[in-house]
N, C-alpha and C. Protein backbone atom coordinates (compact mmCIF):
# COMPACT_ATOMS: atom_id res chain seq x y z
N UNK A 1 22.47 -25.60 -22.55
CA UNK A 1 21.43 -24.58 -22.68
C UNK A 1 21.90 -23.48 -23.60
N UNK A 2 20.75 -22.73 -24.10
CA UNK A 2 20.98 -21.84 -25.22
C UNK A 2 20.40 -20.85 -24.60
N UNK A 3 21.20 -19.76 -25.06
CA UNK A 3 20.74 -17.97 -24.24
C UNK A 3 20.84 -17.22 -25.52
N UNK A 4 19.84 -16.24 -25.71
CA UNK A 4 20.04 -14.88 -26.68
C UNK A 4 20.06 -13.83 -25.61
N UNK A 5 20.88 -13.23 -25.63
CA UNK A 5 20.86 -11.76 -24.96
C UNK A 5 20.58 -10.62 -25.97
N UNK A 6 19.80 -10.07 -25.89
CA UNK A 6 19.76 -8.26 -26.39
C UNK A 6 20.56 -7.46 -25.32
N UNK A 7 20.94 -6.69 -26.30
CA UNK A 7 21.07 -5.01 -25.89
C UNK A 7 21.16 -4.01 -26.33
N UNK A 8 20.99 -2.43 -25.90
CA UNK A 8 21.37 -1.71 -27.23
C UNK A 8 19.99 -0.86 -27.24
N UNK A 9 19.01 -1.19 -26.30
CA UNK A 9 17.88 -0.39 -26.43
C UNK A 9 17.75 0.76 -25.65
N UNK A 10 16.71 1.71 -25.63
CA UNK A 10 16.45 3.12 -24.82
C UNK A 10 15.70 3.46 -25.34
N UNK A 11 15.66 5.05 -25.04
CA UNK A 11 15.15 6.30 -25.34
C UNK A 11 16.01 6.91 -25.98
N UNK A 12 14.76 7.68 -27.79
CA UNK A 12 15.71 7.93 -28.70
C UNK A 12 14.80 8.99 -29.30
N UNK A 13 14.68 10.15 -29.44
CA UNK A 13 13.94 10.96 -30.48
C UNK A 13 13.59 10.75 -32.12
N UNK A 14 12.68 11.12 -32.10
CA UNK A 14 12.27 11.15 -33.81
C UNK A 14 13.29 11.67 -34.42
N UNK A 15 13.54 10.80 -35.72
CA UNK A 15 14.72 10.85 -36.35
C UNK A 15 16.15 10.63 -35.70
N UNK A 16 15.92 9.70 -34.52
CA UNK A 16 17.30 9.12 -34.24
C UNK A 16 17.68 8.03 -34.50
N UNK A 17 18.79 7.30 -34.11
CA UNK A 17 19.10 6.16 -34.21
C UNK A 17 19.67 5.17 -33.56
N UNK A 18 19.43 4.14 -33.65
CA UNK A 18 19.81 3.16 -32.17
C UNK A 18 20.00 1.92 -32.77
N UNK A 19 21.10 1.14 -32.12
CA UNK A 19 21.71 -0.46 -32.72
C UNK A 19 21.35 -1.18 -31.45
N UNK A 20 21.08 -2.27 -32.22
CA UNK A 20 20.62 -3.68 -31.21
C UNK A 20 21.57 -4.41 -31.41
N UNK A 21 21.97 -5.10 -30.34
CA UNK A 21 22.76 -6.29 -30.47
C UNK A 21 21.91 -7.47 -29.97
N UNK A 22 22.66 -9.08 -30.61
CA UNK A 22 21.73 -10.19 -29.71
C UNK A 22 22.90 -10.93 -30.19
N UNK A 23 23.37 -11.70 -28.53
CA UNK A 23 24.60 -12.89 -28.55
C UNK A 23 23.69 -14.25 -28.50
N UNK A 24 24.20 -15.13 -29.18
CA UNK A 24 23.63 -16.51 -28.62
C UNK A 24 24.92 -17.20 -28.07
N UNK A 25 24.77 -17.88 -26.86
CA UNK A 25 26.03 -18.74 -26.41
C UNK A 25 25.41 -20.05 -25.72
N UNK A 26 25.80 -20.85 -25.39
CA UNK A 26 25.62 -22.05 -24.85
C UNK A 26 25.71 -23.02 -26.01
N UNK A 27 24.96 -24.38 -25.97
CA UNK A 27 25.72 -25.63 -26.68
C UNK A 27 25.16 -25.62 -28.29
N UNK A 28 25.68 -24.82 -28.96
CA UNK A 28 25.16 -24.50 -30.10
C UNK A 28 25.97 -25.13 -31.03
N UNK A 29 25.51 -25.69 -32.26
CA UNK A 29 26.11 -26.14 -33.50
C UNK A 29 25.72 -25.70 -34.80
N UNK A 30 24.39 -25.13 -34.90
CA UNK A 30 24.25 -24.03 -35.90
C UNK A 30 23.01 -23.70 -35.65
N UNK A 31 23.28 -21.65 -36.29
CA UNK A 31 22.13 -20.93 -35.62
C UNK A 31 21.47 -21.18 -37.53
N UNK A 32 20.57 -21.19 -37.81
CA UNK A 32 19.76 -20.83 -38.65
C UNK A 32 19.31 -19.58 -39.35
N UNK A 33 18.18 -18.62 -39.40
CA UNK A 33 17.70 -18.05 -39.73
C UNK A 33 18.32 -16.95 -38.33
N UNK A 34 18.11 -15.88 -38.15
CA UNK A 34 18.27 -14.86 -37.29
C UNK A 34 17.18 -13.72 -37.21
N UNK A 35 16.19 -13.46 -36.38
CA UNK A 35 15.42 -12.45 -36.64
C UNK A 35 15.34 -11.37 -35.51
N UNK A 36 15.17 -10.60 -35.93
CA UNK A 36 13.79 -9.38 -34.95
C UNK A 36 12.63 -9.16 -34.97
N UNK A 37 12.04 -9.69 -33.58
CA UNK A 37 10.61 -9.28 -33.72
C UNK A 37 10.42 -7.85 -32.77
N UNK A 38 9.11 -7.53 -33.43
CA UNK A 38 8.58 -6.44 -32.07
C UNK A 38 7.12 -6.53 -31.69
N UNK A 39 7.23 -6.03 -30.66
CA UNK A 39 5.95 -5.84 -30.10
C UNK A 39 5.62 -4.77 -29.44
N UNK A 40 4.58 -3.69 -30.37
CA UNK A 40 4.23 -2.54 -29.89
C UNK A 40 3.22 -2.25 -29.23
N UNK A 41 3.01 -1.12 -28.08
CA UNK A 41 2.85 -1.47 -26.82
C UNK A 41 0.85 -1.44 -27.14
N UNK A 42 0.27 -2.99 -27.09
CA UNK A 42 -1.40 -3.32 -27.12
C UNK A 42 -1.40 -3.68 -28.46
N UNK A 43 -0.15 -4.42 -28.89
CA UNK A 43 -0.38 -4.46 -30.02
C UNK A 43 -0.09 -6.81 -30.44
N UNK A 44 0.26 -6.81 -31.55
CA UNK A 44 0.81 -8.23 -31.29
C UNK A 44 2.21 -7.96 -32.04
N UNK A 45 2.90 -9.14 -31.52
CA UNK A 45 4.49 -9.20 -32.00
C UNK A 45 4.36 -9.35 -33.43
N UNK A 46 4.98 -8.56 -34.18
CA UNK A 46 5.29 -8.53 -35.50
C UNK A 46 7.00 -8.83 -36.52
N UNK A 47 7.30 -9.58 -37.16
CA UNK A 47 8.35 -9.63 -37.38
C UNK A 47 8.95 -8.25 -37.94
N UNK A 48 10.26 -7.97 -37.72
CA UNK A 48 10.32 -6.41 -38.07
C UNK A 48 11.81 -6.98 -39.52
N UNK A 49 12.15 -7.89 -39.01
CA UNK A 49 13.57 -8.67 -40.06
C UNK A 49 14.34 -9.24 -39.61
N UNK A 50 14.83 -9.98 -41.00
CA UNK A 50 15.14 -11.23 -40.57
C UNK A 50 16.34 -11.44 -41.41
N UNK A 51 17.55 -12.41 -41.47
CA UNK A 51 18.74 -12.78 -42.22
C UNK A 51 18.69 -13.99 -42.07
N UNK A 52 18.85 -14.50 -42.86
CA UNK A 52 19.91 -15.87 -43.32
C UNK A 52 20.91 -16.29 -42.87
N UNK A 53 21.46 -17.52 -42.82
CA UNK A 53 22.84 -18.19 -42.41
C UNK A 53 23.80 -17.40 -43.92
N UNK A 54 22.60 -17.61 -45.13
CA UNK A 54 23.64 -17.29 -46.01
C UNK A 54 23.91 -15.19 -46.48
N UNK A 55 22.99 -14.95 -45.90
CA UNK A 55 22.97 -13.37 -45.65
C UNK A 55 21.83 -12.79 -45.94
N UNK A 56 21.42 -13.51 -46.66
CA UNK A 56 19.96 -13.17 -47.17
C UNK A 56 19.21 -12.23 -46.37
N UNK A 57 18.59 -11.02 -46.56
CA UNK A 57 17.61 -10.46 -45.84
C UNK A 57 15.98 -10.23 -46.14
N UNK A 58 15.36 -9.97 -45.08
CA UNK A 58 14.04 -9.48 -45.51
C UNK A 58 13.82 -8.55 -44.20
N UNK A 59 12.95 -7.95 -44.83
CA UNK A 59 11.98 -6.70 -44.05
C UNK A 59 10.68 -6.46 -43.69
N UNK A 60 9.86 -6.23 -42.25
CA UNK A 60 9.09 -5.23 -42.78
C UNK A 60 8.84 -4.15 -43.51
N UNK A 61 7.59 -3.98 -44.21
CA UNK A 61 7.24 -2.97 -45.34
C UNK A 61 7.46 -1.66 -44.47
N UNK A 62 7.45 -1.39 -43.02
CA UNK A 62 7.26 -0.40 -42.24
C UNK A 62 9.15 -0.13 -42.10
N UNK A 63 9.26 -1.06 -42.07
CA UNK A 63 10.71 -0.91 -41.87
C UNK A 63 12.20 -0.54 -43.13
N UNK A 64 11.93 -0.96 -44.17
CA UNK A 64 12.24 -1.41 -44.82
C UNK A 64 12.71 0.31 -45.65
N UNK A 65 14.38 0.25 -45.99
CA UNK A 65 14.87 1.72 -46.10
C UNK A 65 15.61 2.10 -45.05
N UNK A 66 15.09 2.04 -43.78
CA UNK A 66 15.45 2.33 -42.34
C UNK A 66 16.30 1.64 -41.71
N UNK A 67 16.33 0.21 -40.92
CA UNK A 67 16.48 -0.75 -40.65
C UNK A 67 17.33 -1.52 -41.28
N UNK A 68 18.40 -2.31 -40.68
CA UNK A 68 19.74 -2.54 -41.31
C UNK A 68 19.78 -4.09 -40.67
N UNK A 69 19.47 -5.33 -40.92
CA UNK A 69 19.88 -6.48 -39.77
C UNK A 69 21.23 -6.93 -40.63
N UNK A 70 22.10 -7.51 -39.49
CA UNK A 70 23.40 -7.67 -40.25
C UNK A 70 23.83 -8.87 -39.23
N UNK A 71 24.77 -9.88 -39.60
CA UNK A 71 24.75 -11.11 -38.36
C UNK A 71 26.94 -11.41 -38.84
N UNK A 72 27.43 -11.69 -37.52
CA UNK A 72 28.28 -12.09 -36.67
C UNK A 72 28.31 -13.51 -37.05
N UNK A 73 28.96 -14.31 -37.89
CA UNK A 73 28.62 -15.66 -37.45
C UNK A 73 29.56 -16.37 -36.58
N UNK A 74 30.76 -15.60 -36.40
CA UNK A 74 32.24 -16.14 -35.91
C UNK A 74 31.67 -15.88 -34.55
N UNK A 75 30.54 -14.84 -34.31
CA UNK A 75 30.12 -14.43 -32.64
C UNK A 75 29.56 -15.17 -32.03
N UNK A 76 28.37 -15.14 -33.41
CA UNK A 76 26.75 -16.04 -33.43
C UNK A 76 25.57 -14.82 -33.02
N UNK A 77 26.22 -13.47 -33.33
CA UNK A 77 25.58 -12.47 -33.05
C UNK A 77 24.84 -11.72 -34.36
N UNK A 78 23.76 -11.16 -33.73
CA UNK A 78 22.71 -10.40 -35.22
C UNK A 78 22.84 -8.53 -34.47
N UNK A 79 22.68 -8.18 -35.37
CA UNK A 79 22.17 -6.66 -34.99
C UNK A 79 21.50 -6.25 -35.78
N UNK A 80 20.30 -5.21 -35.32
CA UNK A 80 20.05 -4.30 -35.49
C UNK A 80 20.14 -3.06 -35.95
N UNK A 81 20.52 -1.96 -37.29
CA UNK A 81 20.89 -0.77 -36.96
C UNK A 81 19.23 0.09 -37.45
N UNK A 82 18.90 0.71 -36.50
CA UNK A 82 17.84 1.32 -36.63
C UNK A 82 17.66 2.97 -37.02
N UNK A 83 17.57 3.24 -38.04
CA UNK A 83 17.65 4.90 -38.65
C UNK A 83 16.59 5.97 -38.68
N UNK A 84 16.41 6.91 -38.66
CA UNK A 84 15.32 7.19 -39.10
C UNK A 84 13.98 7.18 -38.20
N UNK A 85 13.99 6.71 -36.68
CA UNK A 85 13.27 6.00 -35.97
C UNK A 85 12.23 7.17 -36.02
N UNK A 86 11.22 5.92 -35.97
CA UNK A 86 9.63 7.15 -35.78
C UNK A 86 8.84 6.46 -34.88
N UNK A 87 8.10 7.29 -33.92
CA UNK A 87 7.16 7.11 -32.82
C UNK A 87 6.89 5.72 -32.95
N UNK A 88 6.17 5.26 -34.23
CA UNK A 88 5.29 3.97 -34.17
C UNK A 88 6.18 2.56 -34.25
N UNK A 89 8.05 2.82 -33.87
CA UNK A 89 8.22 2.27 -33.80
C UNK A 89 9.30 1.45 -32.55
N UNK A 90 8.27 2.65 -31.85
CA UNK A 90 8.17 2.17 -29.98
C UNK A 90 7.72 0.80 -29.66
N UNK A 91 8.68 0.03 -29.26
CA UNK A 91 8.04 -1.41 -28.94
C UNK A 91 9.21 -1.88 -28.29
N UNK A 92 8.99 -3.76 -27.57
CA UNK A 92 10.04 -4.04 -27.00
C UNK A 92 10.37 -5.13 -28.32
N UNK A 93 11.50 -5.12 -28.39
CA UNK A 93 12.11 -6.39 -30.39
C UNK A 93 12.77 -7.12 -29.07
N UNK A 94 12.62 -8.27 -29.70
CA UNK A 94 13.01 -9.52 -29.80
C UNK A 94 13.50 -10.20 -30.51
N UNK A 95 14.96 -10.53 -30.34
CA UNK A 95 15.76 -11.69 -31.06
C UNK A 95 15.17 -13.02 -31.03
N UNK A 96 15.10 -13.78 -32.28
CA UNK A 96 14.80 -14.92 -31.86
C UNK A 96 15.67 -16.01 -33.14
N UNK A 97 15.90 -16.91 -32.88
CA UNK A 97 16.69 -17.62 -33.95
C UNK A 97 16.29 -19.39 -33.47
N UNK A 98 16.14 -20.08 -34.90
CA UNK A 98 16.02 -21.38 -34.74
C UNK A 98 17.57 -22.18 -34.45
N UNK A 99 18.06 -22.93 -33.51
CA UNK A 99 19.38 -23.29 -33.42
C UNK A 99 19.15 -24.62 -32.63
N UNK A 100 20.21 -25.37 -33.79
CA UNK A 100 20.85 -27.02 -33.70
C UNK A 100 21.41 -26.82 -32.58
N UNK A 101 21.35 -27.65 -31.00
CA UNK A 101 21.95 -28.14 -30.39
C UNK A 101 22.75 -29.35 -30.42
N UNK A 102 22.05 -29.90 -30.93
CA UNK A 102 22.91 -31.57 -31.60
C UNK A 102 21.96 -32.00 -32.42
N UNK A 103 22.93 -33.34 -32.82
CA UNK A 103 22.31 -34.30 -34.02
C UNK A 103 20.92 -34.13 -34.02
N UNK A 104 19.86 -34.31 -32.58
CA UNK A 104 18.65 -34.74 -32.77
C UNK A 104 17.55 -33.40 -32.75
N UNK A 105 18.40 -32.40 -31.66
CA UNK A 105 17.40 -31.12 -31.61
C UNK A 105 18.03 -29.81 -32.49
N UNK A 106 16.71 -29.25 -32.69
CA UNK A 106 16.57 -28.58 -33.12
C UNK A 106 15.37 -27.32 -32.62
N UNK A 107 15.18 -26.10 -32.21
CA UNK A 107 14.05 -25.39 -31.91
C UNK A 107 14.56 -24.18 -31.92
N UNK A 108 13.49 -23.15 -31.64
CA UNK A 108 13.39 -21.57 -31.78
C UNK A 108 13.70 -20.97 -30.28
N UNK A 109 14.55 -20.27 -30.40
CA UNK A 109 14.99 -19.89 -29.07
C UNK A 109 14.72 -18.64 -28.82
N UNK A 110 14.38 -17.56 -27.95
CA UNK A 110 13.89 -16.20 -28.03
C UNK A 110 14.90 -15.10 -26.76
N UNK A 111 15.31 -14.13 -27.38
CA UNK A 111 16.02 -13.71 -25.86
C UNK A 111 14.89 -13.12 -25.20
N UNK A 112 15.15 -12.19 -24.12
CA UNK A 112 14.06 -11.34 -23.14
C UNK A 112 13.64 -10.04 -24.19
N UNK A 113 14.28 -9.60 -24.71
CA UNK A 113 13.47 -8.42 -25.03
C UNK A 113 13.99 -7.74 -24.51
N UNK A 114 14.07 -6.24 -25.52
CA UNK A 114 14.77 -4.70 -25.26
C UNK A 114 13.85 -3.19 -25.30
N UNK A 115 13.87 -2.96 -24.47
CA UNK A 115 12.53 -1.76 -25.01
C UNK A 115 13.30 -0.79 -25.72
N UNK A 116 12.76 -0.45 -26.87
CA UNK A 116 13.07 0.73 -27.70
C UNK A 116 12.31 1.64 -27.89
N UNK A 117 12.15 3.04 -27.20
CA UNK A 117 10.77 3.96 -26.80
C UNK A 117 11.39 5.27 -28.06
N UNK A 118 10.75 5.74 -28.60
CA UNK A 118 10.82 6.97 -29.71
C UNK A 118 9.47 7.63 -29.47
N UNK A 119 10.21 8.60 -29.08
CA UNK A 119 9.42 10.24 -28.45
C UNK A 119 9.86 11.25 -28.18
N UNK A 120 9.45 12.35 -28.45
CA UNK A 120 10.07 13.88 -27.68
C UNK A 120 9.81 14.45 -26.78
């Protein structure tokens, strides 16, 4: 079995900053792509960014300047560094990564989710 854990979330004021972490462990042979999603609160899950096996990044347009994803591969861990944080980007993110268990499988695995609340 395959697990993503988050952590790293809270309560953070406008213009603060807060790091996410996400471990994957169990019978893994390669993680793929690495992302963060979010989902703000009545809203739908949105990808917020994402990395590469080979480092590659992308962003939301909302995010993008702010937001730092950076990945662990010796861990199998991604983070988060979040700057700059503003109200609208109160939501709970979600790690999620596609990862080889063996020869035949392959699928998208998701951890639980971290709430990250920005307010004064």
């Amino acid at each position: 079995q395959v697990q993503l854990v988050e952590s790293g979330g809270g309560w953070v004021q406008p213009g603060g900053a807060l790091r996410l972490s996400c471990a994957a462990s169990g019978s893994i042979c390669t993680i793929y792509n690495m992302a963060w999603d979010r989902q703000p609160p009545g809203n739908q899950r949105e990808l917020a960014a994402v990395i590469a096996s080979s480092g590659n990044t992308n962003y939301a347009d909302s995010v993008k300047g702010r937001f730092t994803i950076s990945r662990d591969n010796a861990k199998n861990t991604t983070y988060l560094q979040m700057n700059s944080l503003k109200t609208e980007d109160t939501a709970v993110y979600y790690c999620n990564a596609p990862i080889r268990t063996n020869r035949l499988n392959i699928r998208n695995y998701w951890g639980q989710g971290t709430q990250v609340t920005v307010s004064s």
